[in-house]
Protein backbone atom coordinates (compact mmCIF):
# COMPACT_ATOMS: atom_id res chain seq x y z
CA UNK A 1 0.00 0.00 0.00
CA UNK A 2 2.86 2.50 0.49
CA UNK A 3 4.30 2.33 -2.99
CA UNK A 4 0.70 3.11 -4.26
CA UNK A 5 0.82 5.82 -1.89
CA UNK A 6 3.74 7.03 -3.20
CA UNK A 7 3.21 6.86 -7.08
CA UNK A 8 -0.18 8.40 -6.08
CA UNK A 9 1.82 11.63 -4.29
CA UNK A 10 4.45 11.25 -7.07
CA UNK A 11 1.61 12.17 -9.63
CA UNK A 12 -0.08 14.54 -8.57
CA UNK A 13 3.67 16.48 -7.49
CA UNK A 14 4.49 16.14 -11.07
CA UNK A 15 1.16 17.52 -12.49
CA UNK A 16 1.04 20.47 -9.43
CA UNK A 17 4.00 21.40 -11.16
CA UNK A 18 3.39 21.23 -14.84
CA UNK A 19 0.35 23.67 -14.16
CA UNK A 20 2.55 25.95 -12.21
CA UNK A 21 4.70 26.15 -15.09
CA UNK A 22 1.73 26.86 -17.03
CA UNK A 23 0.15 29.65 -14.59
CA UNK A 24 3.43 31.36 -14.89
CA UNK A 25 3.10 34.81 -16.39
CA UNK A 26 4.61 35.38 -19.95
CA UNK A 27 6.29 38.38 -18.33
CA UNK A 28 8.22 36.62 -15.69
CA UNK A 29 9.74 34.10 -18.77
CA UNK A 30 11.24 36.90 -20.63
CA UNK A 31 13.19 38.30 -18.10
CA UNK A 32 17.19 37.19 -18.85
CA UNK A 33 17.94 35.99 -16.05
CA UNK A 34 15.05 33.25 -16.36
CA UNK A 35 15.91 32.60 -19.70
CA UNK A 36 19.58 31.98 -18.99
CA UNK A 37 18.52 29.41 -16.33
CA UNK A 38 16.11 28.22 -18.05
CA UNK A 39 19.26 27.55 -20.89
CA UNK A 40 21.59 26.39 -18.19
CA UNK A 41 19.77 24.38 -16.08
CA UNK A 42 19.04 21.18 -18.37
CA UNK A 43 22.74 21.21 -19.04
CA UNK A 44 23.79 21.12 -15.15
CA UNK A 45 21.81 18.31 -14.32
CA UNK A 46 22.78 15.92 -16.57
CA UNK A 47 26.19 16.91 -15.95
CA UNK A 48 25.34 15.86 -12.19
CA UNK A 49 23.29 12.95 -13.88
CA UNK A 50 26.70 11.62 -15.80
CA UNK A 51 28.82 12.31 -12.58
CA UNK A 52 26.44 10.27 -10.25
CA UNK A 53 26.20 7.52 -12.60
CA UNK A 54 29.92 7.32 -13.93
CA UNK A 55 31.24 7.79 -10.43
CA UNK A 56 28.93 6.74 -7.25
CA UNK A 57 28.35 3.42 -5.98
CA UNK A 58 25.85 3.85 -3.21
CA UNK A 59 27.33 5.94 -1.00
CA UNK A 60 31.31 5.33 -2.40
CA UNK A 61 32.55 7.11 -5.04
CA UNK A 62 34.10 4.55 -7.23
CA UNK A 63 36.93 4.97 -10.42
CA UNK A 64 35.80 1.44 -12.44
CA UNK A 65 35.47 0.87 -16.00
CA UNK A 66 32.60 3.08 -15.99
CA UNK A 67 35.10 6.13 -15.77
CA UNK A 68 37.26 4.77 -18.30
CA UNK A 69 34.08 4.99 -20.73
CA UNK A 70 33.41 8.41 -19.49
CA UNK A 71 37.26 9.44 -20.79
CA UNK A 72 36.84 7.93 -23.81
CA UNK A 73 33.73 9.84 -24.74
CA UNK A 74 35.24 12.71 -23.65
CA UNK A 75 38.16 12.69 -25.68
CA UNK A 76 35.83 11.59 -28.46
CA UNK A 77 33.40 14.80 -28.40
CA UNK A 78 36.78 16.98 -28.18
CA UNK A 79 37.87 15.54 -31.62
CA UNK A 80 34.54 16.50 -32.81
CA UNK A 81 33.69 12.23 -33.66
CA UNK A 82 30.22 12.13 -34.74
CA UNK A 83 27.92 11.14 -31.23
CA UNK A 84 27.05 7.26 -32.46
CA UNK A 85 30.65 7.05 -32.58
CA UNK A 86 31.00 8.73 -29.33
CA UNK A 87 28.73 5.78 -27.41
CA UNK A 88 30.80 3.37 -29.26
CA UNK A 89 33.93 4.51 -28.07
CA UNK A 90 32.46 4.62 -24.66
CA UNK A 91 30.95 1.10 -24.81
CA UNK A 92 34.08 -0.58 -26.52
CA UNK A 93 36.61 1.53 -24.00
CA UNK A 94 34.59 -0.30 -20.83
CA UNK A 95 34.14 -3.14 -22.03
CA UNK A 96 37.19 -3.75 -22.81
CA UNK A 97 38.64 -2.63 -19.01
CA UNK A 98 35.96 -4.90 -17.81
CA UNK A 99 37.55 -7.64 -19.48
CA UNK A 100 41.00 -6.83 -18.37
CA UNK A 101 39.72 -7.00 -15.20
CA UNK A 102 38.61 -3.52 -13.88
């Protein structure tokens, strides 16, 4: 009963807040600073997204494989590879320290 409790409270959070975004005055998005945030802010939490995932284990932080992969993309996007290659190097780069053993 708790978890149905919880998606319950879960979806009526989310759709509270999709009608506050829609009850927003057009005023208040045009001001820069929103619209800078509003730019900014999809960026910063994947970035946190990417870190948590690439680098937490529960509550450890952890350098695996999974940072290896992370590199490799990395290095990738900096010599401008095209993005499908970009996951492959990522997936081929930890895989392959996963088989060596990290």
């Amino acid at each position: 009963m708790n978890i149905w409790l919880a998606i319950g409270l879960t979806v009526v959070g989310c759709y509270a807040v999709k009608l506050a975004g829609l009850l927003v005055p057009a005023g208040v998005l045009e001001r820069p600073l929103v619209r800078r945030l509003a730019a900014l802010l999809p960026v910063a939490l994947l970035a946190a997204l990417t870190a948590q995932q690439a680098f937490a284990d529960g509550r450890a932080l952890v350098l695996d494989a999974r940072a290896a992969g992370l590199a490799a993309a990395a290095v990738a996007l900096l010599l401008r590879v095209p993005f499908l290659l970009v996951v492959a190097a990522a997936v081929l780069v930890t895989a392959g320290v996963r088989a060596l053993g990290g």
